[in-house]
Protein backbone atom coordinates (compact mmCIF):
# COMPACT_ATOMS: atom_id res chain seq x y z
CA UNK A 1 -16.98 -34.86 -5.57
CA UNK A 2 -15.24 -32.83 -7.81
CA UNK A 3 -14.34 -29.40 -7.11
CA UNK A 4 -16.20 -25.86 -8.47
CA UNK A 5 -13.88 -24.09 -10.90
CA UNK A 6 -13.70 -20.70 -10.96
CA UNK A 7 -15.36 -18.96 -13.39
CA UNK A 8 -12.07 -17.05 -15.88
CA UNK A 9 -12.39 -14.07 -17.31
CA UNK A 10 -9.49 -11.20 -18.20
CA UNK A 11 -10.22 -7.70 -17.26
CA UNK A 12 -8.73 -4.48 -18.59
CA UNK A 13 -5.58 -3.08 -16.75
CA UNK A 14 -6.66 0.61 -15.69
CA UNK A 15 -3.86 2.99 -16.57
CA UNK A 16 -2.06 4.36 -14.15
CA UNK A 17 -2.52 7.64 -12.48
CA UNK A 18 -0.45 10.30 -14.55
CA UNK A 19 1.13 11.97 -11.65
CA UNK A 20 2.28 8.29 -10.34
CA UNK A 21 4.00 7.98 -14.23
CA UNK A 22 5.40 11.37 -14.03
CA UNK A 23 7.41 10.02 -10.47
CA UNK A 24 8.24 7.50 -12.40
CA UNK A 25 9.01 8.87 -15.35
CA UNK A 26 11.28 11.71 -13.07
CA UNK A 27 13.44 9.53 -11.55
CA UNK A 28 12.14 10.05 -8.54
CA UNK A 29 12.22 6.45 -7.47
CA UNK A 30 15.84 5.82 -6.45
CA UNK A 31 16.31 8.97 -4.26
CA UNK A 32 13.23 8.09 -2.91
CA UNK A 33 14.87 4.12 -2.14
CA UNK A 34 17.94 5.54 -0.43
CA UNK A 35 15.51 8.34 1.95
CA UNK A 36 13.19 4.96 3.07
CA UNK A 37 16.18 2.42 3.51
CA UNK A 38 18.06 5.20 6.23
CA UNK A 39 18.91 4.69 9.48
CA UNK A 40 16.52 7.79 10.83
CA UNK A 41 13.74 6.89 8.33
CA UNK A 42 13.31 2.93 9.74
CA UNK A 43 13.27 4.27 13.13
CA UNK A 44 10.63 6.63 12.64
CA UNK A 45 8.75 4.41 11.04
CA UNK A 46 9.61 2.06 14.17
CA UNK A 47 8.20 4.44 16.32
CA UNK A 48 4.97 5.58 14.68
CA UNK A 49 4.11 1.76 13.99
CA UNK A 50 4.82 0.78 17.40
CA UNK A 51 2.76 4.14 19.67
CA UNK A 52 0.17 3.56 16.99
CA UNK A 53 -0.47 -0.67 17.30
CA UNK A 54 -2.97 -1.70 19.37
CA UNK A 55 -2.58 -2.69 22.94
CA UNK A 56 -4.61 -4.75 25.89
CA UNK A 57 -5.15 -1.11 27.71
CA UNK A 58 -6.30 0.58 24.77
CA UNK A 59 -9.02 -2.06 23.39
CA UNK A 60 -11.91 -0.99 26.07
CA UNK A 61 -15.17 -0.84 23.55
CA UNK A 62 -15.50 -2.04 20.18
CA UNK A 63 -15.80 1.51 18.95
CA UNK A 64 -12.17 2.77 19.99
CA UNK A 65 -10.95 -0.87 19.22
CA UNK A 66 -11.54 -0.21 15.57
CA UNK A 67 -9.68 3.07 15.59
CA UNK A 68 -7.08 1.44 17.02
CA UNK A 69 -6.75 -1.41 14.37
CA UNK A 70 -7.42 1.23 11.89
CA UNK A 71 -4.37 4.24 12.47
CA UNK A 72 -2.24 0.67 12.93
CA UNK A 73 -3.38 -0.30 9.70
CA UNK A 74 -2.86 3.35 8.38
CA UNK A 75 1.20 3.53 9.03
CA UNK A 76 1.23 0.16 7.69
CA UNK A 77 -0.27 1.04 4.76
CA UNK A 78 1.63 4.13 3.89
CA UNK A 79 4.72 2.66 4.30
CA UNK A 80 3.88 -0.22 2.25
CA UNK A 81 2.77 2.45 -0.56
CA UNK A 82 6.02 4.08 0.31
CA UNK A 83 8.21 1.61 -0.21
CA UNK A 84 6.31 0.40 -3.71
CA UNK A 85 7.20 4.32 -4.78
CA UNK A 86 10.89 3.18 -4.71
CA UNK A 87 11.14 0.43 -7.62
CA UNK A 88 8.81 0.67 -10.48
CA UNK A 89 6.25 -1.35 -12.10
CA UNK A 90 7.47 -3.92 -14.75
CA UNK A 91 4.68 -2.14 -16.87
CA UNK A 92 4.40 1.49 -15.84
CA UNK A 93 1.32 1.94 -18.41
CA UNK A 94 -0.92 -1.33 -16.66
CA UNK A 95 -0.32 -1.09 -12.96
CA UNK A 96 -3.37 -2.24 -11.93
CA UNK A 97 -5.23 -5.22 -12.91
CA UNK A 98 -7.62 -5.93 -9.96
CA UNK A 99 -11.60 -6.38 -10.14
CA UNK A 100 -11.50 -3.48 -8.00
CA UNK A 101 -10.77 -1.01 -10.36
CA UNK A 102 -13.68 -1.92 -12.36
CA UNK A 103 -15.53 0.77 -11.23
CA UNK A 104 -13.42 3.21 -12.94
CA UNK A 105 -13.75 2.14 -16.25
């Protein structure tokens, strides 16, 4: 049987935020690289991730399970944004080009 295909469409790039092209735009980026990439900075980051995870003691009800799972996912997340702050965008003007944007248009 052969296989549904996707339906294709192309959807408008939102522009990217204009304080997010100013850090850009400022330089910012590569003092920024050398701050994340330190010795103190990658153990912090060690430490927050690792008091903040999950663990068998602390999953007890659903409710403070998913708390847990999300501050874990928090420090994840902010470092990931944190470390996409340090090299920029091939096209600064387009960054993003997901259907979940749409909403802003």
């Amino acid at each position: 049987m052969p296989r549904k295909q996707e339906p294709k469409f192309t959807l408008d790039p939102v522009p990217m935020d204009a304080s997010v092209g100013a850090w850009y735009a400022a330089g910012n980026a590569g003092a920024l690289k050398e701050l994340v990439n330190s010795e103190v900075f990658r153990k912090a980051e060690a430490i927050l991730k690792e008091n903040s995870r999950p663990t068998r003691g602390s999953l007890r009800t659903s409710d403070v399970n998913s708390l847990s799972h999300a501050a874990f996912a928090g420090y994840c997340d902010a470092f990931h944004d944190l470390r996409k702050l340090c090299s920029a965008p091939t096209k600064i003007n387009q960054s993003f080009s997901t259907s979940e944007w749409d909403h802003l248009q």
